[in-house]
C-alpha atoms as a PDB file:
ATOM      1  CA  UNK A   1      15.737   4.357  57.837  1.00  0.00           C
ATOM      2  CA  UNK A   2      18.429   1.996  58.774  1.00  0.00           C
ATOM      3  CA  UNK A   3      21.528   1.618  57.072  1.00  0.00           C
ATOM      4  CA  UNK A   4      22.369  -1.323  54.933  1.00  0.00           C
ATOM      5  CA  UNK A   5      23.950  -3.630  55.769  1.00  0.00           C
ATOM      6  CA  UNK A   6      27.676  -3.941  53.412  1.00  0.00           C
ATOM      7  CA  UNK A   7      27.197  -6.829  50.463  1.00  0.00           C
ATOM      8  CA  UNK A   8      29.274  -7.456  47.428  1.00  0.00           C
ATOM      9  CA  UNK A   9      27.784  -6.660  43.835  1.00  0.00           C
ATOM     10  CA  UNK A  10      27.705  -9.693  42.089  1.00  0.00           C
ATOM     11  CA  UNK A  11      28.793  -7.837  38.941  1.00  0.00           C
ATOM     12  CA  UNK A  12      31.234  -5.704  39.831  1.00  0.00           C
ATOM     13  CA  UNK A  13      32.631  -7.651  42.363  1.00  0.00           C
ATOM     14  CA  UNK A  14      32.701  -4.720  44.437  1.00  0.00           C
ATOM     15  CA  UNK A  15      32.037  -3.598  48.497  1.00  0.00           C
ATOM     16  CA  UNK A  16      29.036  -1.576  48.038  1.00  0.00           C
ATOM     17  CA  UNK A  17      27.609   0.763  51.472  1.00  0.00           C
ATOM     18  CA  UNK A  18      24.466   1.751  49.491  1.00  0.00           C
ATOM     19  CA  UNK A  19      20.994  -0.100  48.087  1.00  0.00           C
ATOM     20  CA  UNK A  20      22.139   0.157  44.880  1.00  0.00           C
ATOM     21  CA  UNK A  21      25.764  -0.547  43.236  1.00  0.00           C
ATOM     22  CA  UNK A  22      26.722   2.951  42.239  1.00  0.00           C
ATOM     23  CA  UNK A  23      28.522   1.692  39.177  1.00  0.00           C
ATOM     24  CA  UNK A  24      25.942  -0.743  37.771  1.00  0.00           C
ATOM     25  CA  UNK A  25      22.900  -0.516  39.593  1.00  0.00           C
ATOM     26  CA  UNK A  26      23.112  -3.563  40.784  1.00  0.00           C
ATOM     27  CA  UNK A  27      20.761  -4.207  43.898  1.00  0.00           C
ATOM     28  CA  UNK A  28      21.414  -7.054  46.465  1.00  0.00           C
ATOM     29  CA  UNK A  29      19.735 -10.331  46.039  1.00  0.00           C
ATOM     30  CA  UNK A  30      17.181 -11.225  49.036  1.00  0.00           C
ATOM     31  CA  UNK A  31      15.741 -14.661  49.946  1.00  0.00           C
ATOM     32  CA  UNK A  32      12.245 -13.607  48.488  1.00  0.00           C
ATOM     33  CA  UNK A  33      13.601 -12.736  44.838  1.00  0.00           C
ATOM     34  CA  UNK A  34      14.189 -16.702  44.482  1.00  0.00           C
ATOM     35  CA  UNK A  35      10.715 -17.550  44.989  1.00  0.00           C
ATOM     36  CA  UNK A  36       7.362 -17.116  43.091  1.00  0.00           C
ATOM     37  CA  UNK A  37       6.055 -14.386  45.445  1.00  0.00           C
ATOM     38  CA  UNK A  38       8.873 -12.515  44.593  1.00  0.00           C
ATOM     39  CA  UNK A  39       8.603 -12.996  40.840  1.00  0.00           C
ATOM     40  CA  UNK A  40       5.047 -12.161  41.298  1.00  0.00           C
ATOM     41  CA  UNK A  41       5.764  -9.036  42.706  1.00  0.00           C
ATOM     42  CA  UNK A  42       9.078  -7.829  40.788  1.00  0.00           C
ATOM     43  CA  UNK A  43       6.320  -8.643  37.225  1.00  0.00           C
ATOM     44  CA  UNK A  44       3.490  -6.290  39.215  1.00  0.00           C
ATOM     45  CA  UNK A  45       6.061  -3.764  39.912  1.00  0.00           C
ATOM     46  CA  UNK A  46       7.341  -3.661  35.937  1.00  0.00           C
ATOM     47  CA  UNK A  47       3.955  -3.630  34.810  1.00  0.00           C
ATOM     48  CA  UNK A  48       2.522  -0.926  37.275  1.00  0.00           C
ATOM     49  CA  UNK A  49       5.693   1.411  36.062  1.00  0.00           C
ATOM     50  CA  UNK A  50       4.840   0.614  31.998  1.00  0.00           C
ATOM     51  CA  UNK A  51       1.485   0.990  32.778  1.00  0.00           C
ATOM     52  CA  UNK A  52       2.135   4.481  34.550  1.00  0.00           C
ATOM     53  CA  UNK A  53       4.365   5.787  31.922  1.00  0.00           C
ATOM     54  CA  UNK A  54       2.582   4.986  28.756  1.00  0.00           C
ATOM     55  CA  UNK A  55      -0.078   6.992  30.432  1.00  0.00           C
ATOM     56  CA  UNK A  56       1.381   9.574  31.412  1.00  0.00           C
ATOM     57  CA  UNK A  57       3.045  10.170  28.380  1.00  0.00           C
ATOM     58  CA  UNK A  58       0.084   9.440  26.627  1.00  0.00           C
ATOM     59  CA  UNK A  59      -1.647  12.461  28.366  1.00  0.00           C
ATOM     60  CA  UNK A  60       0.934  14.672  27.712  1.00  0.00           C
ATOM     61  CA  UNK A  61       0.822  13.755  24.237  1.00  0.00           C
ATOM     62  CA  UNK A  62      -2.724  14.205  23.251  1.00  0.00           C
ATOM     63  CA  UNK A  63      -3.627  17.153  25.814  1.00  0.00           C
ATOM     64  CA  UNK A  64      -0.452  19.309  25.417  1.00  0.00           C
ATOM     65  CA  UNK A  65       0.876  18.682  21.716  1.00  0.00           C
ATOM     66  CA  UNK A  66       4.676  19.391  21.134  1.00  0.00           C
ATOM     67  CA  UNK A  67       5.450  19.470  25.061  1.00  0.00           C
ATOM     68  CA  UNK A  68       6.793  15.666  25.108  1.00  0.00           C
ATOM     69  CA  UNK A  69       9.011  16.742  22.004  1.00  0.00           C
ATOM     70  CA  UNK A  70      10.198  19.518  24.578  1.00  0.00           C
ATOM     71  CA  UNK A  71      10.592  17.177  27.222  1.00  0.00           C
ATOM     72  CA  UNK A  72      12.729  14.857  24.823  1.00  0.00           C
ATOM     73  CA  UNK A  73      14.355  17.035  23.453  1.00  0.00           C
ATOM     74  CA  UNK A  74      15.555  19.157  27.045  1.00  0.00           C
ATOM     75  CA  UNK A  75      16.635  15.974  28.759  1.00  0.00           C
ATOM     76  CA  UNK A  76      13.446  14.900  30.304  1.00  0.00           C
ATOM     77  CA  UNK A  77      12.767  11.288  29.003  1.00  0.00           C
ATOM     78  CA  UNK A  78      12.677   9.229  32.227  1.00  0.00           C
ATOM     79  CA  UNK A  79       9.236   9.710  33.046  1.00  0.00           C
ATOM     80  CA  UNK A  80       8.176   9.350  29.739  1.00  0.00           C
ATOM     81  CA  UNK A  81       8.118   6.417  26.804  1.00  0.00           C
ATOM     82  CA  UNK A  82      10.586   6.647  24.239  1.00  0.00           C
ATOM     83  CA  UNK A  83       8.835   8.313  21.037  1.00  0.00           C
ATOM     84  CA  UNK A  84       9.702   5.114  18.988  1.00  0.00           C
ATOM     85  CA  UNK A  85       8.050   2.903  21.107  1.00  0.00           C
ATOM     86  CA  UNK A  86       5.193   4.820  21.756  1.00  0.00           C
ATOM     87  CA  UNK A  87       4.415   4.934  18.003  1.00  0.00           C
ATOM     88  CA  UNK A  88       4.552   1.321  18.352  1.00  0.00           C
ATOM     89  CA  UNK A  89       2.218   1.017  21.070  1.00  0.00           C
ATOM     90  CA  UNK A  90      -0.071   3.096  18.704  1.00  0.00           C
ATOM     91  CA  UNK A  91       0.385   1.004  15.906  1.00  0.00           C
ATOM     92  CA  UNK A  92      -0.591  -2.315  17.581  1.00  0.00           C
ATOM     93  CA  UNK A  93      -3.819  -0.166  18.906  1.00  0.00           C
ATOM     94  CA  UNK A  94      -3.930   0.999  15.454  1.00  0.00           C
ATOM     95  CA  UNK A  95      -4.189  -2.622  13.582  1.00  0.00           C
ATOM     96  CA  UNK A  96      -5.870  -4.393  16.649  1.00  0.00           C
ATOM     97  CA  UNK A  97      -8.922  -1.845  15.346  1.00  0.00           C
ATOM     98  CA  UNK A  98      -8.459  -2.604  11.810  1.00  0.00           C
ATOM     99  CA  UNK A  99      -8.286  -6.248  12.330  1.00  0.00           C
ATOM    100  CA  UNK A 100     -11.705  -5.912  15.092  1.00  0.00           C
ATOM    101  CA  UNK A 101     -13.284  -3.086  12.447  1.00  0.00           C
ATOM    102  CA  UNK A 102     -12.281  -5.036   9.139  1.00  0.00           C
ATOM    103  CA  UNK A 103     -11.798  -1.687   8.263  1.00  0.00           C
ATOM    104  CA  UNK A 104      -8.464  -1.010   6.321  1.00  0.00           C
ATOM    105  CA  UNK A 105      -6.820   2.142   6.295  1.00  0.00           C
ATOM    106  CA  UNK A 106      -3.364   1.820   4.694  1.00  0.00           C
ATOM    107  CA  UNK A 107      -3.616  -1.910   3.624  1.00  0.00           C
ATOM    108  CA  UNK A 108      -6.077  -1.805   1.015  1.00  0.00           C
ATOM    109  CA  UNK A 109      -7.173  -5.069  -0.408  1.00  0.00           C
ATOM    110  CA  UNK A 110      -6.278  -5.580  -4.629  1.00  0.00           C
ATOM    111  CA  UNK A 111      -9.557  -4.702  -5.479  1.00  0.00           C
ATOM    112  CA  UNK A 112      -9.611  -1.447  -3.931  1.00  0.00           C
ATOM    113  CA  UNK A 113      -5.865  -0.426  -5.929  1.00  0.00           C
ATOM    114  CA  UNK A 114      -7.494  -1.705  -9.202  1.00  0.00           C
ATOM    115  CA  UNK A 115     -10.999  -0.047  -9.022  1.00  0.00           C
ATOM    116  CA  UNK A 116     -11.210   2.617  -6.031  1.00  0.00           C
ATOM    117  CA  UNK A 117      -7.652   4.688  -6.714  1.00  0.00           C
ATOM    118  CA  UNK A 118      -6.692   7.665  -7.745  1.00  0.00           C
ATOM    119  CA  UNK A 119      -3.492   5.445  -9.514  1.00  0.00           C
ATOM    120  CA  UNK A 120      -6.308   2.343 -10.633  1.00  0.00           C
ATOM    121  CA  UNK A 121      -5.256   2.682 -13.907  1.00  0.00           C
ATOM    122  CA  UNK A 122      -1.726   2.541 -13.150  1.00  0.00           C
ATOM    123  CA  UNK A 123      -2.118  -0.318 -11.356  1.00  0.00           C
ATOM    124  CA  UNK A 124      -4.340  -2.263 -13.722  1.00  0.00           C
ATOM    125  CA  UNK A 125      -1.276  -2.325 -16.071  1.00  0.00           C
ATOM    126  CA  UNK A 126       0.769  -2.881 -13.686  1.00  0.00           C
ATOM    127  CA  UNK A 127      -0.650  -5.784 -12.070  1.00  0.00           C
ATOM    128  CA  UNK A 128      -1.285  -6.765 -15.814  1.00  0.00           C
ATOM    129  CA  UNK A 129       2.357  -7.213 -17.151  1.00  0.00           C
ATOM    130  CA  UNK A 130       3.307  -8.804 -13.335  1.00  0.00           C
ATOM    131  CA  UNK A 131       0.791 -11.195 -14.079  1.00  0.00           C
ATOM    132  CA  UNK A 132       2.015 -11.935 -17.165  1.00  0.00           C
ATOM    133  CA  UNK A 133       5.609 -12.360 -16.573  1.00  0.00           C
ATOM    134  CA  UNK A 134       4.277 -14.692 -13.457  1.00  0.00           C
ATOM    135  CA  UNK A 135       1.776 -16.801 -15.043  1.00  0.00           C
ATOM    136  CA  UNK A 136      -0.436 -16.382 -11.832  1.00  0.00           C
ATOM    137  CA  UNK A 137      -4.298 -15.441 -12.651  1.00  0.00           C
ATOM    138  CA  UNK A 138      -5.868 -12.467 -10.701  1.00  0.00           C
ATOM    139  CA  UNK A 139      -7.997 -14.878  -8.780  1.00  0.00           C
ATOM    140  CA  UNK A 140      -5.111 -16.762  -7.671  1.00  0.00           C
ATOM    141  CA  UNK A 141      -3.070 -14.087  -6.476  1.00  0.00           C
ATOM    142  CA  UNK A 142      -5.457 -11.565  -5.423  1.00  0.00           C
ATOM    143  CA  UNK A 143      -5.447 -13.421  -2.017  1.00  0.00           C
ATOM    144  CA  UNK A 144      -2.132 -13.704  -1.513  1.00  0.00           C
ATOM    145  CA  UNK A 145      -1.784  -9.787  -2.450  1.00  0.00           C
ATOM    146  CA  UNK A 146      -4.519  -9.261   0.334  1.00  0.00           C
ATOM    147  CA  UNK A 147      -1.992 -11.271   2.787  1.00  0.00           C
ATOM    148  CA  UNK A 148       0.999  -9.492   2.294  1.00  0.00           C
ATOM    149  CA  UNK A 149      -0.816  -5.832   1.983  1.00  0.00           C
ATOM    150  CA  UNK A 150      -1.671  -6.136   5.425  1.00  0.00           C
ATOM    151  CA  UNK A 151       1.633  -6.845   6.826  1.00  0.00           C
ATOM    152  CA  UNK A 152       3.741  -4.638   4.658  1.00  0.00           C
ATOM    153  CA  UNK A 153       1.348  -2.366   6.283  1.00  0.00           C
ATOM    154  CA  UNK A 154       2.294  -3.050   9.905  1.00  0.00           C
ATOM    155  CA  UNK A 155       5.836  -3.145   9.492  1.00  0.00           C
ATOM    156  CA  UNK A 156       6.221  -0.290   7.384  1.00  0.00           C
ATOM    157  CA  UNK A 157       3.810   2.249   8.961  1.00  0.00           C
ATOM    158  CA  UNK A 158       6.765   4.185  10.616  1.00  0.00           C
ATOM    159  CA  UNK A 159       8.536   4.989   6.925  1.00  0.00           C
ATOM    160  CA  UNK A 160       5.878   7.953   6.848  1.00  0.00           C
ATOM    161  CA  UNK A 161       7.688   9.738   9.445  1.00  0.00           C
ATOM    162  CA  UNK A 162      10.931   9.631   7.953  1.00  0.00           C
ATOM    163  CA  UNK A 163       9.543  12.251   4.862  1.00  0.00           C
ATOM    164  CA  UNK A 164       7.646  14.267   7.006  1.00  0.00           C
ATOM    165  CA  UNK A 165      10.561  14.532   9.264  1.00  0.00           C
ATOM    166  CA  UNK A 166      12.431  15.953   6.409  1.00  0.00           C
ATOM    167  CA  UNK A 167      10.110  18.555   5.332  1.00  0.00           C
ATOM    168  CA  UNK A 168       9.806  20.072   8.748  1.00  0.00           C
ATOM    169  CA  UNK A 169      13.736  21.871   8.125  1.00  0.00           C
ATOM    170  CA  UNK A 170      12.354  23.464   4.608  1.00  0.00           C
ATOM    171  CA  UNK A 171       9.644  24.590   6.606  1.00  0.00           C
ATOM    172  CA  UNK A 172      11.173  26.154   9.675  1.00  0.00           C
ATOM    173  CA  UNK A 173      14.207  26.932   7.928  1.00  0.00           C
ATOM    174  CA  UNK A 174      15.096  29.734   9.842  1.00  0.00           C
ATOM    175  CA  UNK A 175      15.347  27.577  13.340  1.00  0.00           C
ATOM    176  CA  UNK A 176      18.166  25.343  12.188  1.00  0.00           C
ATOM    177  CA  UNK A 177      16.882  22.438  14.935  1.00  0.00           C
ATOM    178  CA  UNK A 178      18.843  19.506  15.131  1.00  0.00           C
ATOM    179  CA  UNK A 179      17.235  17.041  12.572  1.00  0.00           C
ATOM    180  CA  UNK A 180      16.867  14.518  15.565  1.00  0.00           C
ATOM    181  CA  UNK A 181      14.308  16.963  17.084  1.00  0.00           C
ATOM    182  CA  UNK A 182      12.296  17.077  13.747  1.00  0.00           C
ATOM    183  CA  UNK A 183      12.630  13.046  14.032  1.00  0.00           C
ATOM    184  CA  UNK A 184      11.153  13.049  17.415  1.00  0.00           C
ATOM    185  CA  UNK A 185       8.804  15.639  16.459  1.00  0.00           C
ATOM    186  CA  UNK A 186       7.679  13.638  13.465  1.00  0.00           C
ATOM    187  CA  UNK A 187       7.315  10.780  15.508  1.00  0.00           C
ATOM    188  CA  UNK A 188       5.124  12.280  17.865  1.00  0.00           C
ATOM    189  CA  UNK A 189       3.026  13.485  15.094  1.00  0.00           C
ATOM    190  CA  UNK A 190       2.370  10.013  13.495  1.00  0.00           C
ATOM    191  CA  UNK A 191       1.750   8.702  17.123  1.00  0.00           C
ATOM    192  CA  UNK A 192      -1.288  11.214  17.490  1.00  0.00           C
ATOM    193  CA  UNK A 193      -2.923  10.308  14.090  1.00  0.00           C
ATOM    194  CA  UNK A 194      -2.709   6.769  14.266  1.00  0.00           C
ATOM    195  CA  UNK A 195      -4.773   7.293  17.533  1.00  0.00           C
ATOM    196  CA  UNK A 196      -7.040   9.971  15.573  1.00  0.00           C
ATOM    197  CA  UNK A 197      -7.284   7.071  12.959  1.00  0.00           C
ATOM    198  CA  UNK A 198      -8.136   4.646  15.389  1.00  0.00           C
ATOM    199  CA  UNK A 199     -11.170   7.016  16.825  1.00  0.00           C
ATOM    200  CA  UNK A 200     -12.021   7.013  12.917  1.00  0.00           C
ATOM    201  CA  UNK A 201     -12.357   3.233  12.563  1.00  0.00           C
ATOM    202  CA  UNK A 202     -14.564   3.405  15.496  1.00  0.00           C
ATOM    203  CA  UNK A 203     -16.757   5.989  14.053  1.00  0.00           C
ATOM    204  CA  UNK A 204     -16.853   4.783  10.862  1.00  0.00           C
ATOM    205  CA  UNK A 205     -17.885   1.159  12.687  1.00  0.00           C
ATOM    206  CA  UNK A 206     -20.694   3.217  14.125  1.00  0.00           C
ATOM    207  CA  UNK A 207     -21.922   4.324  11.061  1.00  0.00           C
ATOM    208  CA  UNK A 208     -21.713   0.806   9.383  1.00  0.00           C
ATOM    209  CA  UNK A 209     -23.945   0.119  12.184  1.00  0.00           C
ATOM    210  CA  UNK A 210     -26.856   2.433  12.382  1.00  0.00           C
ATOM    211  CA  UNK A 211     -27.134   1.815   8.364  1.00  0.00           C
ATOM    212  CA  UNK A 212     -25.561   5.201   7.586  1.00  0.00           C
ATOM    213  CA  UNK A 213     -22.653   3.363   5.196  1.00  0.00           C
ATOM    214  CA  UNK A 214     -19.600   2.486   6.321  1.00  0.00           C
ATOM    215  CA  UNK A 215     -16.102   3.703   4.745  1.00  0.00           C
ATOM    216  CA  UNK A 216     -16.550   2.826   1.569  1.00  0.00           C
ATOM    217  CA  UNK A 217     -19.724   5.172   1.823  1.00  0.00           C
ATOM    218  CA  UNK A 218     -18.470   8.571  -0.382  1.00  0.00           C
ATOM    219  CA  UNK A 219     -20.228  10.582   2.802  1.00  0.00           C
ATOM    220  CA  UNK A 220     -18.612   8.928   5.430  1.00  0.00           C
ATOM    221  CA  UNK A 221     -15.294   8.564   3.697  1.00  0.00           C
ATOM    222  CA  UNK A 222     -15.578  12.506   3.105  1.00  0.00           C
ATOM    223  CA  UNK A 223     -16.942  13.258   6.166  1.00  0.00           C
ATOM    224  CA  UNK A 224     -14.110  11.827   8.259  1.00  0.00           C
ATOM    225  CA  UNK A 225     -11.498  12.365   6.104  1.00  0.00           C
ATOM    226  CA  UNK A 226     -12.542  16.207   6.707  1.00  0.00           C
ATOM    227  CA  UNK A 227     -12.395  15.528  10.340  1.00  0.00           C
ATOM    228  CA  UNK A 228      -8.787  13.915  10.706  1.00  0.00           C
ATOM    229  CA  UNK A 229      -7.711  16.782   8.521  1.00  0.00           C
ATOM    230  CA  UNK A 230      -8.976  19.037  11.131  1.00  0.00           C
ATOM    231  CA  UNK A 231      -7.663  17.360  13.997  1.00  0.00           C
ATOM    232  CA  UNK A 232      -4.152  17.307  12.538  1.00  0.00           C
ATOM    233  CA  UNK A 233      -4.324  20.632  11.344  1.00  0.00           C
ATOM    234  CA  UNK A 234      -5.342  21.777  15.181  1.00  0.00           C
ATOM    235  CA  UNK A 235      -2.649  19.681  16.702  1.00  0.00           C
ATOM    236  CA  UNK A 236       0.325  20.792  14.155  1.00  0.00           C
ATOM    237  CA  UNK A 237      -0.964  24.603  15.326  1.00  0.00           C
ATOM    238  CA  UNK A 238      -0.782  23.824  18.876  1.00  0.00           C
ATOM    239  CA  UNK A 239       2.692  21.996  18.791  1.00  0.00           C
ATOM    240  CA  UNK A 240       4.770  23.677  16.455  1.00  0.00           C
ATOM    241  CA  UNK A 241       3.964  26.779  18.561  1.00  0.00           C
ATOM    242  CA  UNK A 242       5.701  24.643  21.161  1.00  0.00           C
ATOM    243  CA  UNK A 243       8.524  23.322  19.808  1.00  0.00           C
ATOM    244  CA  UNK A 244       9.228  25.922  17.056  1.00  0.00           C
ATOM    245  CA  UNK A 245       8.222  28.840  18.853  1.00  0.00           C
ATOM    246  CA  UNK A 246       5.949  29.444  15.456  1.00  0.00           C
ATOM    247  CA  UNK A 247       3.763  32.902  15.658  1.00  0.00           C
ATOM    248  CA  UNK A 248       1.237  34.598  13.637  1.00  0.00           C
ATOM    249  CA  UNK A 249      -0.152  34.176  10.133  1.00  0.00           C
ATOM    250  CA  UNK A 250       2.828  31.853   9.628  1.00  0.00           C
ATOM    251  CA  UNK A 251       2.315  29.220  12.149  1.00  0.00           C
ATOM    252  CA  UNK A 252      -1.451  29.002  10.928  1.00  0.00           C
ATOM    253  CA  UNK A 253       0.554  28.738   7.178  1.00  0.00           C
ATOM    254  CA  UNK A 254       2.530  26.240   8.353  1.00  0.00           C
ATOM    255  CA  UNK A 255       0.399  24.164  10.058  1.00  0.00           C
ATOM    256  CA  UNK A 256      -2.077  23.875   7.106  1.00  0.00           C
ATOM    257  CA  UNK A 257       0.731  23.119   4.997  1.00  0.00           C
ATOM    258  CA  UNK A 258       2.078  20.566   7.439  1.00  0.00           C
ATOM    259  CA  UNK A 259      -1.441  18.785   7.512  1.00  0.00           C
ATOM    260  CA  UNK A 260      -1.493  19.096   3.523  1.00  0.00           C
ATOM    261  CA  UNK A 261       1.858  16.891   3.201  1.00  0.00           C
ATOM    262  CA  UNK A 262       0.177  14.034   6.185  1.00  0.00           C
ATOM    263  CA  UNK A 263      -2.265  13.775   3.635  1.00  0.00           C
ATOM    264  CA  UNK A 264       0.099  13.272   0.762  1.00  0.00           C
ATOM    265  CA  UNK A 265       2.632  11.431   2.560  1.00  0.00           C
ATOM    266  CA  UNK A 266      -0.646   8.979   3.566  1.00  0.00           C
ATOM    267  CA  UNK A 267      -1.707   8.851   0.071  1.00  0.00           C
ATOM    268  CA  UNK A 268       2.140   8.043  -1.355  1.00  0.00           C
ATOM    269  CA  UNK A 269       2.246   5.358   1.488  1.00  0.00           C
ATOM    270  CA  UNK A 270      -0.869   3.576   0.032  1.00  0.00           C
ATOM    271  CA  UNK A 271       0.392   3.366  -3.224  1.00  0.00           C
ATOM    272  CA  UNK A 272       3.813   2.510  -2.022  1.00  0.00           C
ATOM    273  CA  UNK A 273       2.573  -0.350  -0.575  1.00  0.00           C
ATOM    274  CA  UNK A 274       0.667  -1.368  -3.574  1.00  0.00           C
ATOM    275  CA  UNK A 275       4.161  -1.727  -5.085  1.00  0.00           C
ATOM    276  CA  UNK A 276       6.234  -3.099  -2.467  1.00  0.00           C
ATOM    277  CA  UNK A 277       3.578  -5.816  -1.997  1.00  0.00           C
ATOM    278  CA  UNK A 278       2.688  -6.446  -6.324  1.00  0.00           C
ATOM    279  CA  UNK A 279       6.449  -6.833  -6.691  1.00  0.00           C
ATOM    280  CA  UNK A 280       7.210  -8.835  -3.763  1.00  0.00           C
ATOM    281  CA  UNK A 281       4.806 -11.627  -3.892  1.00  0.00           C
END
């Protein structure tokens, strides 16, 4: 390969020898970068890399849980999306189902808080004495709840991590991990079940379909509610063996308890939600 030829970075201001400025990374402009052909390639390039990484991370994270936490975690994040914006690639996925499905998940509708809870009652006198101090009537706000549930929802999906990521210290309390590990881990985590949701939607779709009930159907609620239970409980095992070097009776103890708190955490989400959105409409 031939030498280049010297050029000046245009940010540094400085002779540069090699392809690349050493202390910006600043490559030399050519003729072709001016012109559409050039755009047109520099856009195929970025989205052939993107396109590469998110599945390649993707792989690693559904077919070897824990390892991209490792890889994170020992220095080895160039190859790989960053774990906050590959729960965010999830979540769009996630809501682009919900939305196609008109299946909801976290962002139940007013109706469901009032009558299909475990905290209905609550939130019947809740939504009572909100009502009254607004002067609205349920029939006028109930849309507007059913607006804003949805995206409270979206923007607020990632606050599940954050207690999850808190309880992982209490549970592998002997490891003393940097809590930025147990971030990433937790991250990770939520990234995998919001895809496990998303095969959920799709199943539950199915069953809407072929006239076995949809969601709201006790047996298919149950059913698959069973199933993502399983599936986290399976992954936790796998990746905290990983990442926490868990063994033994314990690490099957710990992962059941792990999957035990998703469910909670999902469960205090929902009805976190319900009051975020009845007191902020």
């Amino acid at each position: 390969m031939a030498e280049p030829a010297p050029w000046t970075c245009p940010t540094c201001k400085t002779g540069v020898l090699t392809p690349f400025c050493p202390l910006c990374g600043e490559e030399p402009l050519k003729p072709i970068d001016l012109t559409l052909r050039g755009l047109a390639e520099k856009l195929s390039h970025a989205l052939t890399s993107i396109d590469a990484r998110v599945l390649r991370t993707a792989r690693l994270l559904i077919l070897r849980p824990g390892e991209l936490t490792l890889a994170w975690t020992e220095g080895r994040r160039k190859p790989y999306v960053a774990p906050f914006q590959l729960f965010l690639v999830a979540n769009v996925i996630f809501f682009f189902l919900q939305s196609l499905t008109g299946i909801n998940v976290f962002s139940s509708n007013l109706h469901s808080h009032l009558h299909q809870q475990d905290w209905s009652e609550l939130a019947q006198s809740l939504l009572s004495s909100r009502l009254e101090v607004t002067g609205t009537s349920i029939d006028t706000y109930a849309p507007i709840f059913d607006r804003a549930v949805v995206l409270n929802a979206k923007s607020l999906i990632v606050v599940m991590a954050v207690p999850f990521s808190a309880l992982l210290p209490l549970v592998f309390l002997r490891k003393r991990q940097p809590f930025m590990l147990h971030l990433v881990f937790s991250l990770h985590v939520y990234t995998f079940l919001l895809l496990v949701f998303c095969l959920a939607l799709l199943a539950a779709k199915a069953c809407e379909w072929s006239g076995i009930g949809g969601l709201d159907t006790p047996a298919v609620d149950n059913v698959l509610s069973v199933a993502n239970l399983a599936a986290c409980a399976l992954y936790l095992y796998v990746a905290i063996g990983r990442v926490y070097g868990a063994r033994g009776a314990m690490r099957v103890v710990q992962a059941i308890v792990l999957a035990l708190a998703v469910g909670v955490i999902a469960l205090g989400y929902r009805f976190a939600l319900f009051l975020i959105t009845l007191y902020g409409t």
